[in-house]
PDB file of N, CA and C in Angstrom:
ATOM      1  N   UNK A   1      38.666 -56.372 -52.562  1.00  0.00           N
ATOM      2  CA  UNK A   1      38.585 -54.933 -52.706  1.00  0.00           C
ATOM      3  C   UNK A   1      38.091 -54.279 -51.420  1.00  0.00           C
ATOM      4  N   UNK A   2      37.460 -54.784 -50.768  1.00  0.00           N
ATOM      5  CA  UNK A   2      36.804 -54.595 -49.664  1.00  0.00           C
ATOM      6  C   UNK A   2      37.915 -54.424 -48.311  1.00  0.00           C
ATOM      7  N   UNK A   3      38.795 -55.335 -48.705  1.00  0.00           N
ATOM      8  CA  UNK A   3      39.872 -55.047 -47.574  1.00  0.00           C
ATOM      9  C   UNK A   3      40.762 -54.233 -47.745  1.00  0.00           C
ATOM     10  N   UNK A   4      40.982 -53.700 -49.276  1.00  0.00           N
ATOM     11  CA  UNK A   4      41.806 -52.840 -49.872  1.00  0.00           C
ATOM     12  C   UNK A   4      40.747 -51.277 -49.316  1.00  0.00           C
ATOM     13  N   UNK A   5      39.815 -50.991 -49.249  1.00  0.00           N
ATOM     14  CA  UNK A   5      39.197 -49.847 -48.959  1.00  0.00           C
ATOM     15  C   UNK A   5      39.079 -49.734 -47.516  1.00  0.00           C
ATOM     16  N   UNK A   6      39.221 -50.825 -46.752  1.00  0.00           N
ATOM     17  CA  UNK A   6      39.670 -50.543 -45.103  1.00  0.00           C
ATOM     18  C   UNK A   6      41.165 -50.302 -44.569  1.00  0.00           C
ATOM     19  N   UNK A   7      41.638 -50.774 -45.628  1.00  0.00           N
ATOM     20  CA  UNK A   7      43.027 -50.375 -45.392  1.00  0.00           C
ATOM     21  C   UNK A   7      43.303 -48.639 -45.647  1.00  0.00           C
ATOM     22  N   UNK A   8      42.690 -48.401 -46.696  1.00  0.00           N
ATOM     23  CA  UNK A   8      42.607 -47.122 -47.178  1.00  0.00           C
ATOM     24  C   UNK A   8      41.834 -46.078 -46.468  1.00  0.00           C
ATOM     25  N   UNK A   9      41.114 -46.691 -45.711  1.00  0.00           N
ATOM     26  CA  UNK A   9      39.748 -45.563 -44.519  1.00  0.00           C
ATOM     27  C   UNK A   9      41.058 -45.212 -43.755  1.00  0.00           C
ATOM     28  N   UNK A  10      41.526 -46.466 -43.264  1.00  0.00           N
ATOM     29  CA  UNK A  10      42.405 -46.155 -41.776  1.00  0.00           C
ATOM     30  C   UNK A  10      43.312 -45.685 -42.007  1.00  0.00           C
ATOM     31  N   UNK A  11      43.902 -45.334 -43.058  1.00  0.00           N
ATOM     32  CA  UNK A  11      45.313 -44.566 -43.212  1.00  0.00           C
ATOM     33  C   UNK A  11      44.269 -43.112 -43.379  1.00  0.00           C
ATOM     34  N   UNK A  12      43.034 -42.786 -43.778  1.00  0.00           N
ATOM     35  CA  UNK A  12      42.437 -41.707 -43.837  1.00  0.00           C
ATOM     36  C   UNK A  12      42.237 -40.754 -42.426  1.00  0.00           C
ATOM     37  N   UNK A  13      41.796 -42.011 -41.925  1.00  0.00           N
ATOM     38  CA  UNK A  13      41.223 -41.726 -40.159  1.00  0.00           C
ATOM     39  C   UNK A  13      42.818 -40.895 -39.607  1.00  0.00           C
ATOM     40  N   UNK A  14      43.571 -41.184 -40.066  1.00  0.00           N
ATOM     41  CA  UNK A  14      44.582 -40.821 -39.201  1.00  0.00           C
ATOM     42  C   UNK A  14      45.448 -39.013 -39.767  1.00  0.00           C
ATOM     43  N   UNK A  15      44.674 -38.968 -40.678  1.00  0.00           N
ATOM     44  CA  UNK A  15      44.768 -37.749 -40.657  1.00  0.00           C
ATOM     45  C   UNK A  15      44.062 -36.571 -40.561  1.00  0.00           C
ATOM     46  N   UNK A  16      44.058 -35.130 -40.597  1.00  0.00           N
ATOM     47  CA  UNK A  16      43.124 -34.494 -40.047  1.00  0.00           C
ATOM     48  C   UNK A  16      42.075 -34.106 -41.178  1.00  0.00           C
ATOM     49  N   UNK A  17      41.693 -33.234 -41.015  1.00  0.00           N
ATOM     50  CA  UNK A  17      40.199 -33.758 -42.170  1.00  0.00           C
ATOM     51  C   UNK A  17      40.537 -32.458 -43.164  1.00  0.00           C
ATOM     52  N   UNK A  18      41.199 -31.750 -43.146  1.00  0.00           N
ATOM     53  CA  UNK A  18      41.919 -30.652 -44.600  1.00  0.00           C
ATOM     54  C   UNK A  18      42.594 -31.574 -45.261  1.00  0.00           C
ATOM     55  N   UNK A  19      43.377 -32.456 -45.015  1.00  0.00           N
ATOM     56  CA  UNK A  19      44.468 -33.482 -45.371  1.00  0.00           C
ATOM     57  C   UNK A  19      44.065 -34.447 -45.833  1.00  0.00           C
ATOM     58  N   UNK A  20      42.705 -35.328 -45.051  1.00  0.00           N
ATOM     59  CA  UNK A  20      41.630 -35.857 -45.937  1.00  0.00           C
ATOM     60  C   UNK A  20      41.285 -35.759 -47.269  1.00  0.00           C
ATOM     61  N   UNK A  21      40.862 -34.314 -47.506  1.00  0.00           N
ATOM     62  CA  UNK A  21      39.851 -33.809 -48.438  1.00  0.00           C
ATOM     63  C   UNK A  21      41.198 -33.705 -49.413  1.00  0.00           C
ATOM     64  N   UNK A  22      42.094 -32.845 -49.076  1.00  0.00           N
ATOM     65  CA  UNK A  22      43.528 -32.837 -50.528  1.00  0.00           C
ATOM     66  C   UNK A  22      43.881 -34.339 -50.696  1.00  0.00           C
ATOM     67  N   UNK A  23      44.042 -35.145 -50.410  1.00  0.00           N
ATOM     68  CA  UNK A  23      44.482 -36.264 -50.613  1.00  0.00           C
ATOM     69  C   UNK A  23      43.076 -36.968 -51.378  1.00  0.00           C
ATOM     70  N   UNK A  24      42.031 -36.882 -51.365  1.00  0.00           N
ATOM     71  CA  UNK A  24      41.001 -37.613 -52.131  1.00  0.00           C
ATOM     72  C   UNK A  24      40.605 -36.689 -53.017  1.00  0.00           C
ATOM     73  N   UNK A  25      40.769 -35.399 -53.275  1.00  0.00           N
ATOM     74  CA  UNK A  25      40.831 -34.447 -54.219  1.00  0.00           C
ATOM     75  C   UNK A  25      41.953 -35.122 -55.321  1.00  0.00           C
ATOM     76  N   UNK A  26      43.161 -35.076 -54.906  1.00  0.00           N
ATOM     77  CA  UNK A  26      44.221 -35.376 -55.434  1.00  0.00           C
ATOM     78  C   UNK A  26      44.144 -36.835 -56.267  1.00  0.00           C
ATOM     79  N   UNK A  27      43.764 -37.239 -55.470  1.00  0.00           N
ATOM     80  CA  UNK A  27      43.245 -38.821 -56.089  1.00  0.00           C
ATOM     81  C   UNK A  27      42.729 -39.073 -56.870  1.00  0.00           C
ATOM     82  N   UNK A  28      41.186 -38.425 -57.140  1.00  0.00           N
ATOM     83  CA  UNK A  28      40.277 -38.054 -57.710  1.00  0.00           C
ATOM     84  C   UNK A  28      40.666 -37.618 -59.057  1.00  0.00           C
ATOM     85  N   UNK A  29      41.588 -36.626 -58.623  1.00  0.00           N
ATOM     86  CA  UNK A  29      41.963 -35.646 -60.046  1.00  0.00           C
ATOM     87  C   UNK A  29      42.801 -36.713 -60.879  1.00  0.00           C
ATOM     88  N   UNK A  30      42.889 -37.694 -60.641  1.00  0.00           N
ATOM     89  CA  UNK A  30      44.004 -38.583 -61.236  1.00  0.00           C
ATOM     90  C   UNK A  30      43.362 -39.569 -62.060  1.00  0.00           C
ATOM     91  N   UNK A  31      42.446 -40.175 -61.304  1.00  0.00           N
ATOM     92  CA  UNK A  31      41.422 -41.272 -61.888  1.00  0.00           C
ATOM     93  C   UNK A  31      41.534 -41.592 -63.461  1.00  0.00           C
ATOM     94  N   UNK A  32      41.899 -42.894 -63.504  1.00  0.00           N
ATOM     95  CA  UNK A  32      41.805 -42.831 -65.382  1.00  0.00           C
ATOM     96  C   UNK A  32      43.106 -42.557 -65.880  1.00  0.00           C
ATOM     97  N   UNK A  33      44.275 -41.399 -65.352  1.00  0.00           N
ATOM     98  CA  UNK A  33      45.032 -41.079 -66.069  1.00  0.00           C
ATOM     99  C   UNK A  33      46.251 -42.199 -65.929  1.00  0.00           C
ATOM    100  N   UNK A  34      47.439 -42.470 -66.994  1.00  0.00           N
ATOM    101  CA  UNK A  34      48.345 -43.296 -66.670  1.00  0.00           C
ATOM    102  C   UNK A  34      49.467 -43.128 -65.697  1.00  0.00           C
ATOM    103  N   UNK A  35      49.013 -42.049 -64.846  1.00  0.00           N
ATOM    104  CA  UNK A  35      49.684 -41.676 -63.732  1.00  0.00           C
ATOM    105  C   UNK A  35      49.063 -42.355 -62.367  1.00  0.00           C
ATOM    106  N   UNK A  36      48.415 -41.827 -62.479  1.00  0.00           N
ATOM    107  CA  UNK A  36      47.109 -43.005 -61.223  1.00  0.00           C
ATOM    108  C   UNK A  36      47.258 -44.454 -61.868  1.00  0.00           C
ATOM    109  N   UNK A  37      47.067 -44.958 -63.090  1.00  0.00           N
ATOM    110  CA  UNK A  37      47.459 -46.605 -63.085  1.00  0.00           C
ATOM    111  C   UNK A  37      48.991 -47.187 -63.144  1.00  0.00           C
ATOM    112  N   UNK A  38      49.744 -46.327 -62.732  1.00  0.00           N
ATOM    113  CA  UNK A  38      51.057 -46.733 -62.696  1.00  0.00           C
ATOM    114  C   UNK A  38      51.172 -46.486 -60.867  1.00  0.00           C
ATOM    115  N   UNK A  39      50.977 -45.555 -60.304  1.00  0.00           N
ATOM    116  CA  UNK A  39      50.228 -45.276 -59.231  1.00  0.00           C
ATOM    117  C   UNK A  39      50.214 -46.620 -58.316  1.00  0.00           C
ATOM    118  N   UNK A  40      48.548 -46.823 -58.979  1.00  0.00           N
ATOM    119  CA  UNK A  40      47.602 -48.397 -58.486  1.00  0.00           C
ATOM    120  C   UNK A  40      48.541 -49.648 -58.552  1.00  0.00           C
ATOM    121  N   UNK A  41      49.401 -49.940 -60.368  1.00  0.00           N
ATOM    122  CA  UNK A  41      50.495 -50.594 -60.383  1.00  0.00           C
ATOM    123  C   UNK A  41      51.872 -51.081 -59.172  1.00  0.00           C
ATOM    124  N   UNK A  42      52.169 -49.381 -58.701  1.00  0.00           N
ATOM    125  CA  UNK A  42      53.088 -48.957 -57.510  1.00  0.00           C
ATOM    126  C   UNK A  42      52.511 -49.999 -55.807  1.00  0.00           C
ATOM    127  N   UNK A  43      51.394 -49.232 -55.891  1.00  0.00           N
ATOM    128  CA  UNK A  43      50.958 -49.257 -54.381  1.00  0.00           C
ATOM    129  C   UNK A  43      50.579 -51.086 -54.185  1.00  0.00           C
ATOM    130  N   UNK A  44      50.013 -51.857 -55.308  1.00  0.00           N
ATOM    131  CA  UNK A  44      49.653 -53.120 -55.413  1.00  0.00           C
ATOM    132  C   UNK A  44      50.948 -54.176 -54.902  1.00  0.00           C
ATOM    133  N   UNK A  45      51.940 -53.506 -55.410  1.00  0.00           N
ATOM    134  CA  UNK A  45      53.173 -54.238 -55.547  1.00  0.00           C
ATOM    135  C   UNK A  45      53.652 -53.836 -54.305  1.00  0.00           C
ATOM    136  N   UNK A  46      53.771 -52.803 -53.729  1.00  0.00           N
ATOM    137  CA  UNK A  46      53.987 -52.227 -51.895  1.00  0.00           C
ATOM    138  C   UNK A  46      53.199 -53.305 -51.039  1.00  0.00           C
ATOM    139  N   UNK A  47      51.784 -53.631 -51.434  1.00  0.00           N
ATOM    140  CA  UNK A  47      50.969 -54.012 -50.733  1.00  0.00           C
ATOM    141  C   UNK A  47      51.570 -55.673 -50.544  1.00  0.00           C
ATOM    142  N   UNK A  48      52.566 -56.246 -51.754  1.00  0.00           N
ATOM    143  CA  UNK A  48      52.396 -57.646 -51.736  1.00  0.00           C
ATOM    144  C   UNK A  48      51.024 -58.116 -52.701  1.00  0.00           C
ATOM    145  N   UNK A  49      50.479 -57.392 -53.527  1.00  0.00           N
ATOM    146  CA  UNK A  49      49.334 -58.044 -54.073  1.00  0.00           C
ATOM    147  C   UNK A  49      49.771 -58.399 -55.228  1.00  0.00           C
ATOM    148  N   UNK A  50      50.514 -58.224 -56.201  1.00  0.00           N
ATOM    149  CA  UNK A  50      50.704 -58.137 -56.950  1.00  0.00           C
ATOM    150  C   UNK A  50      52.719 -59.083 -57.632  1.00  0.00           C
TER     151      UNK A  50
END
């Protein structure tokens, strides 16, 4: 998990910090719902983890 949240800083770092904040807003607002775990489902399987 730990390498999964550095992967996730550095795609952060690279954007500017309004773009930051909507994108972890956005995220946020999702948490829990079966849109965000189909989401997590999505991105796992992008990653090769899954």
């Amino acid at each position: 998990m730990e390498n999964q949240t550095k992967q996730i800083e550095n795609i952060l770092s690279k954007l500017d910090e309004n773009t930051q904040i909507k994108v972890l807003l956005e995220c946020a607002s999702k948490i829990g719902t079966k849109e965000w775990q189909e989401a997590i489902d999505d991105l796992m399987k992008r990653m090769g983890m899954k």
